[in-house]
Protein backbone atom coordinates (compact mmCIF):
# COMPACT_ATOMS: atom_id res chain seq x y z
CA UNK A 1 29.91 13.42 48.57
CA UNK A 2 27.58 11.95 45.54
CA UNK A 3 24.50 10.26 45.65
CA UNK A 4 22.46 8.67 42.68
CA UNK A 5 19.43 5.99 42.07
CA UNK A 6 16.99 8.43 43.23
CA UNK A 7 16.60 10.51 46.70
CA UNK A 8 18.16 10.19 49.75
CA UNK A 9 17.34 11.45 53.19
CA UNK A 10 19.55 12.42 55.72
CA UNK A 11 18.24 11.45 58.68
CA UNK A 12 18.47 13.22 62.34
CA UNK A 13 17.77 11.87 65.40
CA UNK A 14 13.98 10.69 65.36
CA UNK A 15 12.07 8.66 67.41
CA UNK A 16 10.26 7.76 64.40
CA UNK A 17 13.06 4.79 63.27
CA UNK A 18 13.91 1.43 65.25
CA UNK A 19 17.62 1.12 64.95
CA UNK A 20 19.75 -1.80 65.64
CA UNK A 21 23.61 -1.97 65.63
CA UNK A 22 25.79 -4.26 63.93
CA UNK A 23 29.59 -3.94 65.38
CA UNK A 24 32.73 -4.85 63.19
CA UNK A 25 36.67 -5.39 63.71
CA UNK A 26 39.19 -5.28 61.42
CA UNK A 27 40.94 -8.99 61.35
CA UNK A 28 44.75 -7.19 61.11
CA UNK A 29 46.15 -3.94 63.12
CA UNK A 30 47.11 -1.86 59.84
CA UNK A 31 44.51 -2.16 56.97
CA UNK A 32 43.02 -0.40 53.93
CA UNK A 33 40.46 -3.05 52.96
CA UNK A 34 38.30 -2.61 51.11
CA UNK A 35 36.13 -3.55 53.82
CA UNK A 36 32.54 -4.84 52.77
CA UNK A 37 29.69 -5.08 55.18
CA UNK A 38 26.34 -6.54 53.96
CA UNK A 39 22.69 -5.47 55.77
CA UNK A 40 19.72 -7.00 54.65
CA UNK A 41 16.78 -4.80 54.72
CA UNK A 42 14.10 -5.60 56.14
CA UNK A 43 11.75 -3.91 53.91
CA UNK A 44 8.36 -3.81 55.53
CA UNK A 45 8.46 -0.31 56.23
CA UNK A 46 9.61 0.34 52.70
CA UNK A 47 12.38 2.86 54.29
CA UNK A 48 15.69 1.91 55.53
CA UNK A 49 18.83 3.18 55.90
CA UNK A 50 22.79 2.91 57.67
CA UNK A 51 24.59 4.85 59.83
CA UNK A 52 28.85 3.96 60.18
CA UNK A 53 30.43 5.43 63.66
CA UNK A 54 33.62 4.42 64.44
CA UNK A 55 34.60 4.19 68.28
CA UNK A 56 38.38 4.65 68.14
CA UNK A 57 41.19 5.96 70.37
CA UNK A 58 42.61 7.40 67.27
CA UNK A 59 41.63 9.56 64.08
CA UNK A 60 40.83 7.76 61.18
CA UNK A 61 40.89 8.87 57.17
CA UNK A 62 39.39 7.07 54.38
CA UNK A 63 35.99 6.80 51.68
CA UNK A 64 32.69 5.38 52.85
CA UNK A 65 30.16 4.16 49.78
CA UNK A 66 26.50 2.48 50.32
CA UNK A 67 25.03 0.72 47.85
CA UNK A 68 21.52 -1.14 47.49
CA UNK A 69 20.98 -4.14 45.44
CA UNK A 70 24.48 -3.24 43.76
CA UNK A 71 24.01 -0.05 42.58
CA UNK A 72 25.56 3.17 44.48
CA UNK A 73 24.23 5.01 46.45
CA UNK A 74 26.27 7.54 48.21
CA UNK A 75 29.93 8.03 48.60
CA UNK A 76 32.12 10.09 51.39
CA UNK A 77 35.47 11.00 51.76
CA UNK A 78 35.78 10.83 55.95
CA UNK A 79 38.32 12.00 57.88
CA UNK A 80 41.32 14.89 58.07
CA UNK A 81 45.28 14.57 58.80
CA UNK A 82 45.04 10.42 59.22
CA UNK A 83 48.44 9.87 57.98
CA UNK A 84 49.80 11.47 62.00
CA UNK A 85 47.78 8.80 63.37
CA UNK A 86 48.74 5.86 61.90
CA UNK A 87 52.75 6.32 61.36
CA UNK A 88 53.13 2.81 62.81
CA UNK A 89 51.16 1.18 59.51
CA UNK A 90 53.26 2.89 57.32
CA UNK A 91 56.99 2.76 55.55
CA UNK A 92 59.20 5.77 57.13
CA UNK A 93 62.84 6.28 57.95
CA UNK A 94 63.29 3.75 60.67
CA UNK A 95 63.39 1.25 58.75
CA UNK A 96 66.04 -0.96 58.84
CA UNK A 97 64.95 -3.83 56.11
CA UNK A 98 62.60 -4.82 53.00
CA UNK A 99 61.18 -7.73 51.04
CA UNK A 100 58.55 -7.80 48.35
CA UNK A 101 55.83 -9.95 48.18
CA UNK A 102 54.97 -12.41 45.25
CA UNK A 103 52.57 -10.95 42.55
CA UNK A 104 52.59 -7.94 40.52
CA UNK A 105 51.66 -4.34 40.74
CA UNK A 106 48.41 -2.71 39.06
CA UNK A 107 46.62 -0.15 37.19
CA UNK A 108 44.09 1.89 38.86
CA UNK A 109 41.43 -0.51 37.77
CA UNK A 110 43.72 -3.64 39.33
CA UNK A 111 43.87 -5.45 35.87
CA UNK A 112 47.40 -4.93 36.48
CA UNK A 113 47.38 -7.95 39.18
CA UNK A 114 45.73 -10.34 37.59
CA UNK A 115 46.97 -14.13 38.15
CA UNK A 116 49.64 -12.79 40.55
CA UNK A 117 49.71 -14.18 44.62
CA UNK A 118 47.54 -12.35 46.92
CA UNK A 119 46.41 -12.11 50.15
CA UNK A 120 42.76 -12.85 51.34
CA UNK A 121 40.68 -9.77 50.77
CA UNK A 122 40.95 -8.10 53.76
CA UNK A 123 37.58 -8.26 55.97
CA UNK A 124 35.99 -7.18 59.05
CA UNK A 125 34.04 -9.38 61.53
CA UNK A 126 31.25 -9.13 63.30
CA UNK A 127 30.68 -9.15 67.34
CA UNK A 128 27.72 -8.40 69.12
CA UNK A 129 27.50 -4.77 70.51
CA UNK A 130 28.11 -4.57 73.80
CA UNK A 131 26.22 -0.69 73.90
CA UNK A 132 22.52 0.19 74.02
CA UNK A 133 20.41 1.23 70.61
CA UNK A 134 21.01 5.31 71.47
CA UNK A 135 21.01 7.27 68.17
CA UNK A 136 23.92 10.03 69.26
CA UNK A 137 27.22 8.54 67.84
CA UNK A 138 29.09 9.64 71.32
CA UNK A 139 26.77 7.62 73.12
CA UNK A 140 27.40 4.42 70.71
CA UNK A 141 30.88 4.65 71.89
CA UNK A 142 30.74 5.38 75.50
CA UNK A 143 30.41 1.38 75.85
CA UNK A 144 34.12 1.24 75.04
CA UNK A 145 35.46 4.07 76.25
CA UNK A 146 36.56 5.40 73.01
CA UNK A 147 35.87 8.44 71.03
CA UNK A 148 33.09 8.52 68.22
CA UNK A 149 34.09 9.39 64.30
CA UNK A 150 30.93 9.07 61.81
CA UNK A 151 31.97 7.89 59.13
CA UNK A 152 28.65 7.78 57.37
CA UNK A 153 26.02 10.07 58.18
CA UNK A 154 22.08 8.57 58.78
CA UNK A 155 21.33 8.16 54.82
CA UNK A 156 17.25 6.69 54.20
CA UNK A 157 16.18 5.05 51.35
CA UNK A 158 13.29 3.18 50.02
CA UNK A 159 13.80 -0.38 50.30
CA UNK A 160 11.93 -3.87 49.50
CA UNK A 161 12.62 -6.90 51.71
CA UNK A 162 15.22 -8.53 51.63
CA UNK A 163 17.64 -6.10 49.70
CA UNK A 164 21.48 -5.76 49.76
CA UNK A 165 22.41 -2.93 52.23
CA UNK A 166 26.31 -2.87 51.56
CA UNK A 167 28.45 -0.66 53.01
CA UNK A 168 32.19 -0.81 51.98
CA UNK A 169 34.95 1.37 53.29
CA UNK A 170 38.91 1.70 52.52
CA UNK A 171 41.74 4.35 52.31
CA UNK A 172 44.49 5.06 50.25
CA UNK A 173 46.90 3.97 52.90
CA UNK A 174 46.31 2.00 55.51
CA UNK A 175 44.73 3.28 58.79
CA UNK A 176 45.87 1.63 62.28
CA UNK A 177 42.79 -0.07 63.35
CA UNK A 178 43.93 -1.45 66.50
CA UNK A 179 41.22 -1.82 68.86
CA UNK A 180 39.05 0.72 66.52
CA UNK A 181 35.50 -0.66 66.29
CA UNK A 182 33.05 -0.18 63.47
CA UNK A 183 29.48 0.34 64.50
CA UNK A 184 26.46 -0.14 61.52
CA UNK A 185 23.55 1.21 62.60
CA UNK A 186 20.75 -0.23 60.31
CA UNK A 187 17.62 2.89 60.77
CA UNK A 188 14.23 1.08 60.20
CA UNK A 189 11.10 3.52 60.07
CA UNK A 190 8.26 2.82 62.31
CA UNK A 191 5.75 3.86 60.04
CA UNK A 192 3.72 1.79 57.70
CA UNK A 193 4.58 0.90 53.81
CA UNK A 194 1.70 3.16 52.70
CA UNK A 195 2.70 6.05 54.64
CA UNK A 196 6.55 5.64 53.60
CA UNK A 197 5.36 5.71 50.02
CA UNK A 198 3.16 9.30 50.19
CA UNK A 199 6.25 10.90 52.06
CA UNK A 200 8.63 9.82 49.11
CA UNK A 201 6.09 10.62 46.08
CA UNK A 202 5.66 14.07 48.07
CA UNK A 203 9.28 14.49 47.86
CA UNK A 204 9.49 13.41 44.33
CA UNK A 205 7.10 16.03 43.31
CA UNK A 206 8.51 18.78 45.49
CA UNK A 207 12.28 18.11 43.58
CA UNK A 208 10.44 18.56 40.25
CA UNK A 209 8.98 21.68 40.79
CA UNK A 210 11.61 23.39 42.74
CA UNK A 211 14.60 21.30 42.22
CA UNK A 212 17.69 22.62 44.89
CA UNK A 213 20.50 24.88 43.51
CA UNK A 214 23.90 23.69 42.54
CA UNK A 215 26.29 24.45 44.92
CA UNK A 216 29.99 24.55 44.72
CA UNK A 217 31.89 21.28 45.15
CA UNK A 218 34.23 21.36 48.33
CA UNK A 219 37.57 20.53 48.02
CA UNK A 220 38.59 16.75 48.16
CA UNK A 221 40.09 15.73 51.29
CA UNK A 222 41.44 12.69 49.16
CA UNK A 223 41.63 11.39 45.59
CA UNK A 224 38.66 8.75 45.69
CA UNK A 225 37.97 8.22 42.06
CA UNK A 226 40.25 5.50 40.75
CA UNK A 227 38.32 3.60 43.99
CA UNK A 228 40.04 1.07 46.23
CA UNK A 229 43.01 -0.98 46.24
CA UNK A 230 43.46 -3.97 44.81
CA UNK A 231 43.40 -7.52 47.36
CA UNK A 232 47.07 -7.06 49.20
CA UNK A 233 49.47 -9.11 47.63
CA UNK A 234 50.98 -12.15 49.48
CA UNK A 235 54.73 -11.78 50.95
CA UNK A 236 57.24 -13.97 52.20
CA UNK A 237 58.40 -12.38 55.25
CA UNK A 238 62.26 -12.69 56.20
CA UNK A 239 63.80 -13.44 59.10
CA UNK A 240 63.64 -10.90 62.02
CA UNK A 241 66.79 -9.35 61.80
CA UNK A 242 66.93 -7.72 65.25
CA UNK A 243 64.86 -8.89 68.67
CA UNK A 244 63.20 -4.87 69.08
CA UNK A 245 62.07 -5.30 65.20
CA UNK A 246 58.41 -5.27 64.51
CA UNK A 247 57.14 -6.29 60.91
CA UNK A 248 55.01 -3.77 58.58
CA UNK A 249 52.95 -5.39 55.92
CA UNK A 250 52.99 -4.36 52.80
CA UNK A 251 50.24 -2.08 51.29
CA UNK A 252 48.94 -0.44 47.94
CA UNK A 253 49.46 3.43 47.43
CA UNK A 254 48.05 5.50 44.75
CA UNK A 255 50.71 6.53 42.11
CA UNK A 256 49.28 9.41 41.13
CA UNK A 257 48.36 7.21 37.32
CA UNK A 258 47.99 3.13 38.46
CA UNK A 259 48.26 1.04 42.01
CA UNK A 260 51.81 1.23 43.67
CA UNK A 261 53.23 -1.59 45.72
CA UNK A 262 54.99 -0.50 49.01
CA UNK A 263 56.67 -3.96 49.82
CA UNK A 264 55.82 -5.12 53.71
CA UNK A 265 59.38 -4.41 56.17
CA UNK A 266 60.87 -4.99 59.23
CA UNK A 267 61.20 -1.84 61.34
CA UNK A 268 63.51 -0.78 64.60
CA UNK A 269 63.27 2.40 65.79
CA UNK A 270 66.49 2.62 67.13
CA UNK A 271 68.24 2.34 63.28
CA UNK A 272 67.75 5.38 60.79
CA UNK A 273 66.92 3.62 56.87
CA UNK A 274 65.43 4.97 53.85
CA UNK A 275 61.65 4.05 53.78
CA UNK A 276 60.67 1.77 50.66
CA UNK A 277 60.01 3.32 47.50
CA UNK A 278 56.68 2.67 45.66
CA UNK A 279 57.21 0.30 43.10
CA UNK A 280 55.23 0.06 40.08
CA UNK A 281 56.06 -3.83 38.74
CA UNK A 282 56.13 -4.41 35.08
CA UNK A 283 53.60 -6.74 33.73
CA UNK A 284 53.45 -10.27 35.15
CA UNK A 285 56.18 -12.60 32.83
CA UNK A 286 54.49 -16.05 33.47
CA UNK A 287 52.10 -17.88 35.59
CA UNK A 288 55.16 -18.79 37.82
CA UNK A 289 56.99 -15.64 38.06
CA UNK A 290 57.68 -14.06 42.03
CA UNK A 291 57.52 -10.23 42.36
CA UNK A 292 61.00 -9.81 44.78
CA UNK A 293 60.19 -5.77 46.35
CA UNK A 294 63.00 -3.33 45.98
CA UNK A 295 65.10 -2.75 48.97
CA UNK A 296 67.74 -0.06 50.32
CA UNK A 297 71.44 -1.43 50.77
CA UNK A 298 74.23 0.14 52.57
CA UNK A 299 77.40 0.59 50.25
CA UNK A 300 80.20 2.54 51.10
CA UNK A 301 78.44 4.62 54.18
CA UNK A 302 75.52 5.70 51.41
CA UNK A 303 71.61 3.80 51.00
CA UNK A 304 71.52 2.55 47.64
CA UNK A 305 68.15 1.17 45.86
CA UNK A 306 68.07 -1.90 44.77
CA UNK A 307 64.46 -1.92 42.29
CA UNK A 308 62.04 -4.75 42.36
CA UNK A 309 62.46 -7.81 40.19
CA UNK A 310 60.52 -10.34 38.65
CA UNK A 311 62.03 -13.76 39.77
C-alpha cells in the first residue's frame, strides 16, 4: 500500500466516530470497472475518513485507491487467488465461439483507444443499507447473509466541508460480482474542529522528530501500476449458437507492456474450444473503422486462429 498528501490514520474500532454506510452494486455480473464512488465530507469535525467491506458469497481480487479533492490518498492491492472464483467471467477452454467488439486496443495509459466505440464506463449504484451502523465488517454483512472482505481498511484524514471523498476500485480481470455488495462506511469523528486540529499538529510534530523506519516492501499480490482499464469497448454480439450457451463479455487484460482486448464469447460447457487470445489491435485506421476480435476455427480436426481485423 502507499499513501501521500500528508498523514493518515488507521482507524480501529472507536466509539469516538459516527459512521454511516453507503451500499453499492455492480450494474453487470462480471466487471472490472473502474468503479468510482464519491462521499462528500462533511467537514465539521475536520476528520473523516472511508471504510470499503464487501459482503460476498465469493472471494474477490482487485486495487482499492481514496482520494480527497483529487489528489491520492492511499492505494491497496485486496484480495488472494480471485481468478478460482470468478472462472465464469472469464475466457477458458469451453468455449465454443468469439466476436470482437468495435474499437481499438490500448496502451497502458488508454491513449491507445481513443475515438474507438465503447461501452458506458462501468458503474456501481447505490441502495440503501438494509444493516445497522456496527463498526466490525462481519457484522456489516450479517444483514445479507454473506461473508465480509475489507477491501479498504478505516483510513482518517483531515477534511473541510464539503470535500470529494472518492473511492475507486477495479481489477485486472474481471471479478464475478453477482449478488456481491459494496458497503462505504463514511467514519465521522465526534470530537470538535479544535480538538481534531491539536491531535493532528501533535502527530505532525511527533513524525518530525522521530519519523518511523523504512520497512521492506511486501510482495505485490498484483501489478497495479499501469492503473485501471480503459472504458470496455462496445461489441456486437452474434447469434446464440446453441440453446445451453451463455454469453461472456469482453474485458481488458494487462499485456504485460499496453491494454489487451479479450473479445466477449459465447460459452457451452458441454463443447471443449480454445479460449480467445489477447489481442493487441493496431492503431485505429479511420474514424469509421470496426475492430472484428480474433476467433478459433475448426479446420481439418485442428483450432486454428483467425487474428483480429480492422474492418
Amino acid at each position: 500500500m502507499r499513501w501521500s498528501l500528508g498523514l493518515i490514520v488507521l482507524a480501529g474500532c472507536s466509539s469516538t466516530y459516527r459512521t454511516k454506510t453507503h451500499e453499492f452494486v455492480a450494474t453487470t455480473p462480471c466487471g472490472q470497472g473502474p468503479y468510482d464512488i464519491h462521499i462528500k465530507a462533511d467537514g465539521k469535525t475536520g476528520e473523516e475518513g472511508v471504510e470499503v467491506i464487501a459482503c460476498t458469497p465469493r472471494h474477490l481480487r482487485g486495487v482499492a485507491e481514496m482520494r480527497i479533492k483529487g489528489a491520492l490518498l492511499y492505494t491497496t492491492e485486496f484480495g488472494d487467488d480471485a481468478p478460482a472464483d470468478n472462472q465464469r467471467c472469464l475466457a477458458s477452454p469451453a468455449t465454443i465461439a468469439t466476436i470482437g467488439g468495435s474499437g481499438g486496443g490500448g496502451g497502458g495509459s488508454a491513449a491507445g483507444v481513443a475515438g474507438a466505440a465503447q461501452r458506458a464506463q462501468p458503474t456501481l449504484i447505490q441502495r440503501p443499507y438494509r444493516g445497522d451502523e456496527g463498526r466490525f465488517a462481519d457484522k456489516l454483512c450479517e444483514a445479507y447473509g454473506l461473508q465480509s472482505q475489507v477491501v479498504i481498511g478505516a483510513i482518517l484524514t483531515r477534511t473541510d466541508p464539503g470535500d470529494d471523498l472518492h473511492v475507486r476500485l477495479w481489477s485486472n480481470v474481471p471479478n464475478d460480482l453477482e449478488h456481491a455488495i459494496f458497503l462505504v462506511q463514511q467514519l465521522t469523528s465526534k470530537k470538535s474542529k479544535a480538538e481534531v486540529d491539536a491531535e493532528w499538529d501533535k502527530l505532525a510534530k511527533d513524525y518530525e522528530k522521530n519519523p518511523p523506519k523504512q520497512t521492506p516492501r511486501e510482495p505485490k499480490k498484483q501489478v497495479a501500476e499501469h492503473g485501471p482499464p480503459p472504458a470496455p469497448l462496445a461489441e456486437a454480439k452474434p447469434a446464440q449458437p446453441t440453446a445451453r450457451a451463455t454469453w461472456i463479455a469482453g474485458y481488458w487484460q494487462w499485456a504485460g507492456a499496453q491494454w489487451g482486448w479479450v473479445a466477449g464469447f459465447w460459452r457451452d460447457e458441454r463443447v471443449a474450444m480454445p479460449a480467445p487470445r489477447v489481442e493487441v489491435p493496431p492503431p485505429v485506421p479511420g474514424a469509421a473503422a470496426v475492430w472484428i476480435g480474433g476467433t478459433w476455427t475448426l479446420r481439418a480436426g485442428a483450432w486454428i486462429w483467425i487474428e483480429g481485423r480492422w474492418q
